[in-house]
C-alpha atoms as a PDB file:
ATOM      1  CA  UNK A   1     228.664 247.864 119.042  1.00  0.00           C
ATOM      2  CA  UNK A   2     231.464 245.706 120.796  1.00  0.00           C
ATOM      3  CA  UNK A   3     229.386 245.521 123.862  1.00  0.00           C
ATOM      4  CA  UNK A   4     226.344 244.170 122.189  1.00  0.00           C
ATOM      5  CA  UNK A   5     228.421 241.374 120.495  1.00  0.00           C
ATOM      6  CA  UNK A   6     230.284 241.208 124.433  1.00  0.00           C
ATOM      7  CA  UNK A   7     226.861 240.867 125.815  1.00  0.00           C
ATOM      8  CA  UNK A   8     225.392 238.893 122.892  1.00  0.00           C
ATOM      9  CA  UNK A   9     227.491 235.971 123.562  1.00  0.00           C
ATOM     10  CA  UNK A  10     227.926 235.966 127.242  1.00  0.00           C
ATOM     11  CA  UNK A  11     226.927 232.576 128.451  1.00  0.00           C
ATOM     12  CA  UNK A  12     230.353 230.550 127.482  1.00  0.00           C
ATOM     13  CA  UNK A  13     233.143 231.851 129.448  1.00  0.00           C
ATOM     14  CA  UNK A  14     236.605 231.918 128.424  1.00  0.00           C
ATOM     15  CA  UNK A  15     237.797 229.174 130.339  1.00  0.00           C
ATOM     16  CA  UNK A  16     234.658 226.916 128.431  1.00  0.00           C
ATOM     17  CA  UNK A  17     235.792 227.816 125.293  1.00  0.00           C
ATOM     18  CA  UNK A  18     239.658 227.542 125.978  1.00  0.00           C
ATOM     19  CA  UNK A  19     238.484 224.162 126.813  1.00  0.00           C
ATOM     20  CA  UNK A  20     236.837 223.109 123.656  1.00  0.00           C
ATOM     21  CA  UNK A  21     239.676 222.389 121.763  1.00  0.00           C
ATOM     22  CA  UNK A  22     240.955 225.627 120.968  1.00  0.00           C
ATOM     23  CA  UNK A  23     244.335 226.513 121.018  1.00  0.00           C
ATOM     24  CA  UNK A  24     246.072 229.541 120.780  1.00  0.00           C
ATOM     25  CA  UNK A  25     249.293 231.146 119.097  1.00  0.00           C
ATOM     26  CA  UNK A  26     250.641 234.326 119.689  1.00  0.00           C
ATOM     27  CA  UNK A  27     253.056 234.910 116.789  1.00  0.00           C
ATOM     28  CA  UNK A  28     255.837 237.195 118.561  1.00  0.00           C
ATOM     29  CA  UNK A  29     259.316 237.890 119.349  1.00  0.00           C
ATOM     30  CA  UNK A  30     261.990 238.652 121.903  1.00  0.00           C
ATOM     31  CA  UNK A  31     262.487 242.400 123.157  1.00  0.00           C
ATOM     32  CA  UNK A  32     259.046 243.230 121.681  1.00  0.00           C
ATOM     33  CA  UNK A  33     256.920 245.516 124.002  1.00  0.00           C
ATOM     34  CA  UNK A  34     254.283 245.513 122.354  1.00  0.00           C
ATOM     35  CA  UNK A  35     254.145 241.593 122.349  1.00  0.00           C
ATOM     36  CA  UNK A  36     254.684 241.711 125.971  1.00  0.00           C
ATOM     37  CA  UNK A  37     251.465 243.671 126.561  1.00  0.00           C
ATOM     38  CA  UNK A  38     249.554 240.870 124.088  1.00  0.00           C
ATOM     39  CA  UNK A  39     251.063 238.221 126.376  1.00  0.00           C
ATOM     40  CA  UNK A  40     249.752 240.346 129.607  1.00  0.00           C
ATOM     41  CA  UNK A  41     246.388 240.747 128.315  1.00  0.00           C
ATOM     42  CA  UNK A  42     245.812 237.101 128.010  1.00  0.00           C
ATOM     43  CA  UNK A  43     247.371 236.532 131.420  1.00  0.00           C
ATOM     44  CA  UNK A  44     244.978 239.295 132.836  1.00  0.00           C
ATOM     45  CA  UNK A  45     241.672 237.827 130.889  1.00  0.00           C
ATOM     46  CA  UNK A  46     242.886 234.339 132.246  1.00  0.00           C
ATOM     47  CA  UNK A  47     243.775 232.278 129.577  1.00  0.00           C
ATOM     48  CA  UNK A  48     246.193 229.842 130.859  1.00  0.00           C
ATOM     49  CA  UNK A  49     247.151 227.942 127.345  1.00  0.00           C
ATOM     50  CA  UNK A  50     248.861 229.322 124.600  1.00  0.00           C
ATOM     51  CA  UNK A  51     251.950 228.878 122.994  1.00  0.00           C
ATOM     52  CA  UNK A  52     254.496 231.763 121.609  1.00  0.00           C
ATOM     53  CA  UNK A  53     255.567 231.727 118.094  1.00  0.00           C
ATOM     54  CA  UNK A  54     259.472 232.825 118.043  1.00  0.00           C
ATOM     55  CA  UNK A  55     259.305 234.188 114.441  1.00  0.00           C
ATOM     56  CA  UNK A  56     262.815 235.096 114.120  1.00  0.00           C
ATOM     57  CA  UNK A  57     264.287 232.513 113.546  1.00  0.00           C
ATOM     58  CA  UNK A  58     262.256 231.041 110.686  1.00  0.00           C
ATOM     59  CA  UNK A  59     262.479 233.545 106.829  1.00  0.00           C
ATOM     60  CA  UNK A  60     258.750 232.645 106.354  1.00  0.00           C
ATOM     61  CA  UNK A  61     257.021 233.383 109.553  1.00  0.00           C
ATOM     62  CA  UNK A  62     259.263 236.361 109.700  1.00  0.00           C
ATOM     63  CA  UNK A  63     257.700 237.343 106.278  1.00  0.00           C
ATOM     64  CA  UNK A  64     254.715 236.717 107.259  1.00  0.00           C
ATOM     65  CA  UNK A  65     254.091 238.800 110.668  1.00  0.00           C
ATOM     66  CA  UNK A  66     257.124 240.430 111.046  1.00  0.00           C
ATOM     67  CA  UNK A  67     255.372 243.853 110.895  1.00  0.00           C
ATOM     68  CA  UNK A  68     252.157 242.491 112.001  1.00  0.00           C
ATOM     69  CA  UNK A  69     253.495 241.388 115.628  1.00  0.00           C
ATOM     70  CA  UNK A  70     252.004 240.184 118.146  1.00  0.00           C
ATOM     71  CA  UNK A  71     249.287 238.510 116.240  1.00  0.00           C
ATOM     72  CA  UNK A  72     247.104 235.893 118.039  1.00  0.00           C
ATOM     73  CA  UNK A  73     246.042 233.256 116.000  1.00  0.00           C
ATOM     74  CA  UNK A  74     243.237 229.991 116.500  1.00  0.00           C
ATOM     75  CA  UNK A  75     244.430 226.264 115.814  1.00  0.00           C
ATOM     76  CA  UNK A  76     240.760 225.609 114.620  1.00  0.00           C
ATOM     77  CA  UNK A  77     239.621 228.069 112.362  1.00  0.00           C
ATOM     78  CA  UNK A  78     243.616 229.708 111.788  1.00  0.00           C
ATOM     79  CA  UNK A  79     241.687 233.066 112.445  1.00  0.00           C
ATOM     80  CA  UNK A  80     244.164 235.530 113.223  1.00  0.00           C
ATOM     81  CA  UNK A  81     243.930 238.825 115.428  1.00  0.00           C
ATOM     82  CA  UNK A  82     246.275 241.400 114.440  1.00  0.00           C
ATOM     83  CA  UNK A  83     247.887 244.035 117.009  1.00  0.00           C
ATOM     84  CA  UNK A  84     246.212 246.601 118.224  1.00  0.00           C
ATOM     85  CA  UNK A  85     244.262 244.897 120.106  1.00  0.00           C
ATOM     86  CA  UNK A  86     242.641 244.760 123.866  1.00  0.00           C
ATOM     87  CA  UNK A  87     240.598 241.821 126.221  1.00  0.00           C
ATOM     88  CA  UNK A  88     237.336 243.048 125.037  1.00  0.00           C
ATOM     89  CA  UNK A  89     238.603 242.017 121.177  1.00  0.00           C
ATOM     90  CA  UNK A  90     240.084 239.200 122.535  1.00  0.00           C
ATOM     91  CA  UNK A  91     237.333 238.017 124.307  1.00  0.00           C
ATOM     92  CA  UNK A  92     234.950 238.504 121.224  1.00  0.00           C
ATOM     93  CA  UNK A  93     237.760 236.605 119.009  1.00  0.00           C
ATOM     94  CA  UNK A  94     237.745 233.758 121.072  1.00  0.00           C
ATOM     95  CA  UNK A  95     233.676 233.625 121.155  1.00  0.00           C
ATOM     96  CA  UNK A  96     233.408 233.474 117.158  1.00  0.00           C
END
């Protein structure tokens, strides 16, 4: 099923769609491994932009996804992605 959707919507790549307007958050926070590995997947899939959320320092975003970490989240629709997740999620995230 994820490879039809994958294969489905092939024709934009990331970079095209990174460059539509969309911007990225990925809600995290120091000494977090498994944030590290969210940050290394979008490295590895090429997505250049995106800004970390520190979410320790603020009660409400703390609230919020402090047991949801890392949790990547788009500036135009405020969809969010919640951990676990890998590039082929990510990559049919950022196509929807």
């Amino acid at each position: 099923m994820r490879n039809a959707c994958l294969n489905t919507h092939s024709s934009r790549s990331i970079g095209e769609i990174l460059m539509s307007t969309i911007k990225l958050y990925l809600f995290s926070t120091a000494y977090c491994h498994l944030c590290d590995q969210a940050q290394q997947l979008l490295v590895n899939l090429g997505v250049e932009s995106f800004t970390i959320i520190e979410i320790i320092d603020d009660a409400e975003l703390l609230s919020l996804y402090g047991l949801r970490i890392p949790v990547l989240q788009r500036n135009d629709t405020k969809a969010e992605l919640n951990w676990p997740f890998n590039a082929d999620d990510i990559v049919i995230f950022l196509r929807n």
